[in-house]
C-alpha atoms as a PDB file:
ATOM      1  CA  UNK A   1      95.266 145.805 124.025  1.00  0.00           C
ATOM      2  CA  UNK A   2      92.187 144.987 122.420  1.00  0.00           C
ATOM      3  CA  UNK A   3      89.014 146.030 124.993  1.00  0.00           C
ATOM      4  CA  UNK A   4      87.983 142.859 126.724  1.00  0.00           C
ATOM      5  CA  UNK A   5      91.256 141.211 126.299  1.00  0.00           C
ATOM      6  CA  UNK A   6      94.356 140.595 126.650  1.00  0.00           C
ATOM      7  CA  UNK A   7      95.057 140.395 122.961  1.00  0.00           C
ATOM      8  CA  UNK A   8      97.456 143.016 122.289  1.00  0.00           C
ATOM      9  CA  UNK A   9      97.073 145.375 118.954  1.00  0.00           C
ATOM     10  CA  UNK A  10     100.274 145.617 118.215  1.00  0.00           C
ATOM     11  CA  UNK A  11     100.679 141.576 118.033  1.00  0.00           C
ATOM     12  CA  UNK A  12      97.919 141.505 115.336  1.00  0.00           C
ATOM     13  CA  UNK A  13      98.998 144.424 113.528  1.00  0.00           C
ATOM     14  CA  UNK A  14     102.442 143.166 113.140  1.00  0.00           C
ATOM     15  CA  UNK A  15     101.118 139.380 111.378  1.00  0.00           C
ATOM     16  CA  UNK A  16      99.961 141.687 108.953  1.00  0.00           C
ATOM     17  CA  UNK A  17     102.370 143.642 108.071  1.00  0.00           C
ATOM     18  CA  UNK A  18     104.212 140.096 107.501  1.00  0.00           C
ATOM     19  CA  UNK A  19     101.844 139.024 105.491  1.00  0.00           C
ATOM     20  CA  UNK A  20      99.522 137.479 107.448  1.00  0.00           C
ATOM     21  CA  UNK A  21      95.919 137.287 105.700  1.00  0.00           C
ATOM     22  CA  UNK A  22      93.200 139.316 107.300  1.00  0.00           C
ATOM     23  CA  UNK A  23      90.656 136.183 106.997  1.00  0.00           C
ATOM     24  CA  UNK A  24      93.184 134.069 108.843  1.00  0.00           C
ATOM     25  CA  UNK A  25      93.310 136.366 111.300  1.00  0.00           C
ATOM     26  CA  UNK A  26      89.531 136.429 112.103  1.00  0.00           C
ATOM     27  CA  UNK A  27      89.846 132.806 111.750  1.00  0.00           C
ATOM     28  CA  UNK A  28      92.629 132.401 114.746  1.00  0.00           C
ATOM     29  CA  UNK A  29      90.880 135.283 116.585  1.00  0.00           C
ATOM     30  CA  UNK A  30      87.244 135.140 115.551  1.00  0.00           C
ATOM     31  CA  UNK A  31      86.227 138.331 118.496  1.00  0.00           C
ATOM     32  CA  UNK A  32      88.019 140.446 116.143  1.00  0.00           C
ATOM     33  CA  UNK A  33      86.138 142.493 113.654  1.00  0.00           C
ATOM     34  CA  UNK A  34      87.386 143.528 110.458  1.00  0.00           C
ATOM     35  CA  UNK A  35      87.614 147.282 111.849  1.00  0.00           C
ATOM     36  CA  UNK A  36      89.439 146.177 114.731  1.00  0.00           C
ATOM     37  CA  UNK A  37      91.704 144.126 112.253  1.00  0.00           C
ATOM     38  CA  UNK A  38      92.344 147.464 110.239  1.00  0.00           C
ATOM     39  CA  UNK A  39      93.200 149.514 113.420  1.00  0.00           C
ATOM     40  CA  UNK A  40      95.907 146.886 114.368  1.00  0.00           C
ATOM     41  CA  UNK A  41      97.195 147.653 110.875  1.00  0.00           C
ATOM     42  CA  UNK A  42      97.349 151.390 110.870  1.00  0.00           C
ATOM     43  CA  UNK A  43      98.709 151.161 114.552  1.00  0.00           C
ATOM     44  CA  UNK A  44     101.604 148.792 113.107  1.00  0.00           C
ATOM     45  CA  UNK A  45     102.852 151.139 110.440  1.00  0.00           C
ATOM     46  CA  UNK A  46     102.217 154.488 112.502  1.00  0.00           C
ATOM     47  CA  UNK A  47     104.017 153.146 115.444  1.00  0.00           C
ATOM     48  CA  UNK A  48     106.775 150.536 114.206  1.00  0.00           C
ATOM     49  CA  UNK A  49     108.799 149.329 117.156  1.00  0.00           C
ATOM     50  CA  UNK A  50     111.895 151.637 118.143  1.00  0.00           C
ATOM     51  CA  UNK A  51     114.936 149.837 118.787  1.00  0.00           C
ATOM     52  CA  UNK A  52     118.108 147.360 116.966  1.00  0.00           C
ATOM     53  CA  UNK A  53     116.107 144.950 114.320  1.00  0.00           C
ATOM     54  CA  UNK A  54     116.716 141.465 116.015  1.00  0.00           C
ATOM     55  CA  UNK A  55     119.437 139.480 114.528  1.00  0.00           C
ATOM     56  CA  UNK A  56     121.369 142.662 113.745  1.00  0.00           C
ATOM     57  CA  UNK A  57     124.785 142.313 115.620  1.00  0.00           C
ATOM     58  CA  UNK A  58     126.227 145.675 117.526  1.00  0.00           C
ATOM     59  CA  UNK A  59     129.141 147.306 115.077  1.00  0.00           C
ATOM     60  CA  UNK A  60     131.902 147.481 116.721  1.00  0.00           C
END
């Protein structure tokens, strides 16, 4: 989570790494600055989610 919120990094860092625009995201979440916006990035690719992709079914 972001200090002061309830905005949560990995959330932001991950509409970036799909190509979400960092401008857009100050624009949908103006409290954000653009160092905050580049933490949420770096967070996102050190610390991908763990865990079956979605839409993956089980082999078996």
């Amino acid at each position: 989570m972001f200090p002061g919120s309830r905005l949560a990094v990995r959330h932001i860092g991950e509409m970036l790494a799909r190509g979400a625009d960092p401008a857009e995201v100050r624009e949908d979440y103006p409290e954000l600055t653009e160092r905050d916006i580049e933490f949420a990035r770096l967070f996102a690719v050190a610390y991908p989610r763990i865990g079956r992709p979605r839409g993956q079914a089980a082999a078996g």
